[in-house]
N, C-alpha and C. Protein backbone atom coordinates (compact mmCIF):
# COMPACT_ATOMS: atom_id res chain seq x y z
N UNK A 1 -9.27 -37.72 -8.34
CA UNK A 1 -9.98 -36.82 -9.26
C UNK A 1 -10.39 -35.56 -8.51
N UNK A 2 -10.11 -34.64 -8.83
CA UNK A 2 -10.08 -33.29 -8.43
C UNK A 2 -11.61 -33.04 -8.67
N UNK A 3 -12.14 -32.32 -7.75
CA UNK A 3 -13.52 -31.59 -7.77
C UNK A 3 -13.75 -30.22 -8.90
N UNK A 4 -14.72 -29.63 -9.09
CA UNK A 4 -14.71 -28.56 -9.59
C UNK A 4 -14.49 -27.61 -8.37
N UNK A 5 -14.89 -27.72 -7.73
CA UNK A 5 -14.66 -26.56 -6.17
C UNK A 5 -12.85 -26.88 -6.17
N UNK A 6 -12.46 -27.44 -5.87
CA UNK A 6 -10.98 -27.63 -5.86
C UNK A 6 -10.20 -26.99 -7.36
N UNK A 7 -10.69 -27.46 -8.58
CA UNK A 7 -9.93 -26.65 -9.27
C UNK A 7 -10.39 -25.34 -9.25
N UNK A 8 -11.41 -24.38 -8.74
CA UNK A 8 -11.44 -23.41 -8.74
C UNK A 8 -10.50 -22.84 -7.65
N UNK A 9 -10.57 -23.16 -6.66
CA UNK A 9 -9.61 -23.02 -5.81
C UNK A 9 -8.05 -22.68 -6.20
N UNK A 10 -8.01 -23.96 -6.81
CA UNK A 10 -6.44 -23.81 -7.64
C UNK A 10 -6.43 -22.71 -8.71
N UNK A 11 -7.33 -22.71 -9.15
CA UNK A 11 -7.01 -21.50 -10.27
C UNK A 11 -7.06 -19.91 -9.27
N UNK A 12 -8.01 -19.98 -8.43
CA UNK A 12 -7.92 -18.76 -8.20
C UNK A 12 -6.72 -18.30 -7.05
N UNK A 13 -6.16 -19.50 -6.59
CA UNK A 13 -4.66 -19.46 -5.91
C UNK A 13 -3.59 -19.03 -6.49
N UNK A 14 -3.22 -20.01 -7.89
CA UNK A 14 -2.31 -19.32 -9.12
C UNK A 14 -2.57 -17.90 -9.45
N UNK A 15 -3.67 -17.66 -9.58
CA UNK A 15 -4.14 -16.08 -10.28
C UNK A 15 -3.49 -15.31 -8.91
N UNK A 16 -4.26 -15.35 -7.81
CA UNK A 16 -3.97 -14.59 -6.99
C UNK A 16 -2.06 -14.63 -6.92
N UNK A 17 -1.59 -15.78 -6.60
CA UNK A 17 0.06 -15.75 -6.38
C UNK A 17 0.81 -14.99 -7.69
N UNK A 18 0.45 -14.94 -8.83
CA UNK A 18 0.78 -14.78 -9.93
C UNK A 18 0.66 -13.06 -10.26
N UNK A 19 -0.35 -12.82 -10.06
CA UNK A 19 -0.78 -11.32 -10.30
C UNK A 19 -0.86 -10.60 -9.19
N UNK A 20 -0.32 -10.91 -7.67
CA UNK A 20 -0.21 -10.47 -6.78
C UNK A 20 -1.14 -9.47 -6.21
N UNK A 21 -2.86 -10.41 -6.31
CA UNK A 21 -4.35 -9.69 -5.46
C UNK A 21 -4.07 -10.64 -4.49
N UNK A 22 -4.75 -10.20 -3.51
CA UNK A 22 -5.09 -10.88 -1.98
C UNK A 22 -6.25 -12.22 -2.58
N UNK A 23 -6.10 -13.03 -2.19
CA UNK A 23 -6.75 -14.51 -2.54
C UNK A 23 -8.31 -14.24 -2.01
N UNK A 24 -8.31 -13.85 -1.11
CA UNK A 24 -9.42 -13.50 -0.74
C UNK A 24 -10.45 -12.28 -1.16
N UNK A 25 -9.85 -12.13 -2.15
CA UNK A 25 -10.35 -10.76 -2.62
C UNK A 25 -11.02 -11.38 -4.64
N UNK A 26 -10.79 -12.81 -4.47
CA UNK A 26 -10.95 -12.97 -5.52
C UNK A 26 -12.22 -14.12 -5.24
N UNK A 27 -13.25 -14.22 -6.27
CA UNK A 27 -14.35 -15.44 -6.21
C UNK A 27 -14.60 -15.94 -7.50
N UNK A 28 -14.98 -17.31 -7.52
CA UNK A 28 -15.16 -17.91 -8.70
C UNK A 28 -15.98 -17.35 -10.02
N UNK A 29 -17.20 -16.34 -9.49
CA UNK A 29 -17.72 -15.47 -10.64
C UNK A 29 -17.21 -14.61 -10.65
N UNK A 30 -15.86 -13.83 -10.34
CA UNK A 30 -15.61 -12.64 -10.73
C UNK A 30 -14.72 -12.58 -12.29
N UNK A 31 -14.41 -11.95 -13.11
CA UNK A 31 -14.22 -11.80 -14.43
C UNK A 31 -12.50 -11.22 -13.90
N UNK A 32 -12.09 -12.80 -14.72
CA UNK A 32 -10.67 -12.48 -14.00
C UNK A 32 -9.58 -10.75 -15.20
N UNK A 33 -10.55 -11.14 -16.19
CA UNK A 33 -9.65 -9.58 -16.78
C UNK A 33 -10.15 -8.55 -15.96
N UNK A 34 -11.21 -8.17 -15.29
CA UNK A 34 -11.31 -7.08 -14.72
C UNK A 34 -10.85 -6.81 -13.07
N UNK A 35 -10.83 -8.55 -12.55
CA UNK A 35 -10.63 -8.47 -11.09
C UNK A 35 -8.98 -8.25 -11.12
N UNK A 36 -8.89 -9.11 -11.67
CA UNK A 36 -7.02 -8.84 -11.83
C UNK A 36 -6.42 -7.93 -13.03
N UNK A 37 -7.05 -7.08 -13.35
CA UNK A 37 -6.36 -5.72 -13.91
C UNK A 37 -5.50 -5.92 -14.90
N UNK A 38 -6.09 -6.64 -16.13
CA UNK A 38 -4.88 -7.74 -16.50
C UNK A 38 -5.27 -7.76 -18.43
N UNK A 39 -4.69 -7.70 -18.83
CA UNK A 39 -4.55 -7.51 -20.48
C UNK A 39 -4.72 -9.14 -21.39
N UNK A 40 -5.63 -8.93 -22.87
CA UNK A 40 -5.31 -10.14 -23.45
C UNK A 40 -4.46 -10.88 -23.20
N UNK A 41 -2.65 -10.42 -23.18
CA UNK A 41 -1.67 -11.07 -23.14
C UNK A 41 -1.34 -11.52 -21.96
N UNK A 42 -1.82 -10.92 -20.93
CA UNK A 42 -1.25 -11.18 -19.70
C UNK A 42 -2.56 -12.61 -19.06
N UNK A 43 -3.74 -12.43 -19.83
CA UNK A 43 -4.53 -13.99 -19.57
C UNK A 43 -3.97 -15.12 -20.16
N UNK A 44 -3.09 -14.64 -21.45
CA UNK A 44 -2.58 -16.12 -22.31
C UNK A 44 -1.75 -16.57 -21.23
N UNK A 45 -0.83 -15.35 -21.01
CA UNK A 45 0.37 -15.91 -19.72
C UNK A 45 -0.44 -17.25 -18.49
N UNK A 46 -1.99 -16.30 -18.02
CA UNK A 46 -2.41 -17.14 -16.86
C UNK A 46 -3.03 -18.50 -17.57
N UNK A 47 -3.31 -18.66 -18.63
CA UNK A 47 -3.63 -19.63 -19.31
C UNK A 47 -2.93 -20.86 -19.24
N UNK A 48 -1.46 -20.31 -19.82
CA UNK A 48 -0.70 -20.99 -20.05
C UNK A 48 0.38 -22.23 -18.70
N UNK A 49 0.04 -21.12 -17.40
CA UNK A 49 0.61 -21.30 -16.16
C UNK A 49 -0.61 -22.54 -15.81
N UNK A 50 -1.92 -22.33 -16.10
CA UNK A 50 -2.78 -23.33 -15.28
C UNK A 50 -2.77 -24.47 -16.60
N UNK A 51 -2.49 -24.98 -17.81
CA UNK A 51 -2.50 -26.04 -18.45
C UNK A 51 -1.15 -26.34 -18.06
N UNK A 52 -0.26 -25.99 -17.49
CA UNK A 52 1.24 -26.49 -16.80
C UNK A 52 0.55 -27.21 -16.00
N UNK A 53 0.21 -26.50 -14.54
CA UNK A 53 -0.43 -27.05 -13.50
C UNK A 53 -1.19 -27.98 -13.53
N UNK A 54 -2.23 -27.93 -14.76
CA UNK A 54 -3.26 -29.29 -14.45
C UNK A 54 -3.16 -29.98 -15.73
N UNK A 55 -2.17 -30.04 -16.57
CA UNK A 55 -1.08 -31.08 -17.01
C UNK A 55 -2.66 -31.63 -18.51
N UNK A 56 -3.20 -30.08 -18.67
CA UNK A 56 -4.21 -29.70 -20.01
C UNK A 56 -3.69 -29.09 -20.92
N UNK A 57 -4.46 -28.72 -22.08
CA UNK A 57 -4.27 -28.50 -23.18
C UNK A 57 -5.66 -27.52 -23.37
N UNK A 58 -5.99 -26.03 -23.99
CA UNK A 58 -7.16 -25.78 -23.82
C UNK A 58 -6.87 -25.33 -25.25
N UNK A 59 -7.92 -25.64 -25.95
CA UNK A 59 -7.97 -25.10 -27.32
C UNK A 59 -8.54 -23.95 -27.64
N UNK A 60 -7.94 -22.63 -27.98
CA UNK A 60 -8.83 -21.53 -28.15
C UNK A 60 -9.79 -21.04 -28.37
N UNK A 61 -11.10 -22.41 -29.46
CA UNK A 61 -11.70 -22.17 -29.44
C UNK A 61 -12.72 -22.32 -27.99
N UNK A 62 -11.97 -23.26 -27.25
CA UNK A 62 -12.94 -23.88 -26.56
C UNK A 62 -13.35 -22.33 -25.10
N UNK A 63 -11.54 -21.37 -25.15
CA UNK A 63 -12.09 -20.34 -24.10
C UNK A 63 -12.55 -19.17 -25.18
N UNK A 64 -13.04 -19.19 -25.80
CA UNK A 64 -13.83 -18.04 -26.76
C UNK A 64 -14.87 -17.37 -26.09
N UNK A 65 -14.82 -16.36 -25.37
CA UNK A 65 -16.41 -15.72 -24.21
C UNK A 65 -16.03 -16.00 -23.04
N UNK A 66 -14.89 -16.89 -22.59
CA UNK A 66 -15.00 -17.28 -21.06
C UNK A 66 -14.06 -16.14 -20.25
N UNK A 67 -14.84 -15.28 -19.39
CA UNK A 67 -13.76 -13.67 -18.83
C UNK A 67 -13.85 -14.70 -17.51
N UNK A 68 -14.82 -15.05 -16.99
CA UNK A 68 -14.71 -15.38 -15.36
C UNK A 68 -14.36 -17.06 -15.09
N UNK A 69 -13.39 -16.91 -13.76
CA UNK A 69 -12.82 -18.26 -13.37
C UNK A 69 -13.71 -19.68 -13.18
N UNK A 70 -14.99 -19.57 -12.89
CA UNK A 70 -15.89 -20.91 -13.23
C UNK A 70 -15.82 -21.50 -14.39
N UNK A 71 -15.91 -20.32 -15.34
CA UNK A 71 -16.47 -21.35 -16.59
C UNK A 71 -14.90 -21.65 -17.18
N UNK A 72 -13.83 -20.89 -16.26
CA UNK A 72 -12.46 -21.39 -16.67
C UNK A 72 -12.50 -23.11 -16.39
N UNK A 73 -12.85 -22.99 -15.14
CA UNK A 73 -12.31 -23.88 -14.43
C UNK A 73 -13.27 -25.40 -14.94
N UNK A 74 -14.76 -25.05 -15.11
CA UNK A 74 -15.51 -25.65 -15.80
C UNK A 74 -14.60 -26.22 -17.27
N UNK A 75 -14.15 -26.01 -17.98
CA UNK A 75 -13.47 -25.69 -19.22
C UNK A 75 -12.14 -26.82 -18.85
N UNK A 76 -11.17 -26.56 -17.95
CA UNK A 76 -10.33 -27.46 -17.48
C UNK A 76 -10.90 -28.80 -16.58
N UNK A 77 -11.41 -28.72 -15.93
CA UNK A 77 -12.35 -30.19 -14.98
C UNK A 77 -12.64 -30.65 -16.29
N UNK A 78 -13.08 -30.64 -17.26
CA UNK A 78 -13.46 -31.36 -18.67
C UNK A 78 -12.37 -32.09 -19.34
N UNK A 79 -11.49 -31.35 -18.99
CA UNK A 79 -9.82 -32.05 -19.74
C UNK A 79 -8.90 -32.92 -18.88
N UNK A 80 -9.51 -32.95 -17.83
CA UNK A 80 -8.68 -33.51 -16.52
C UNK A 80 -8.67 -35.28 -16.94
């Protein structure tokens, strides 16, 4: 069973490999539409890449308000 520190990790690994920021340039409260420079469509994309990865399902309503990777990741650790 995966930690919440670990799936944040993972998410913010994908984001970073995916949208090509330095990993280290990214933290669990930062607001991934603004840290990664990145459009409605281009979050469904990262959405869609991390319910591959952690083998979830996220229902739209459930990310309704969520911009930053905690309460992403909060959001997936629930579905695990």
């Amino acid at each position: 069973m995966r930690t919440l520190e670990q799936v944040m990790d993972e998410i913010l690994d994908l984001a970073a490999n995916h949208f090509t920021v330095p990993r280290n340039e990214l933290s669990y409260d930062d607001d991934f539409f603004k840290k990664l420079g990145i459009d409605s469509l281009q979050a469904l994309d990262l959405l869609t890449r991390l319910e591959q990865r952690f083998g979830v399902e996220l229902p739209d309503y459930e990310l309704q308000g969520v911009t930053d990777f905690r309460a992403l990741a909060e959001r997936i650790k629930a579905r695990i």
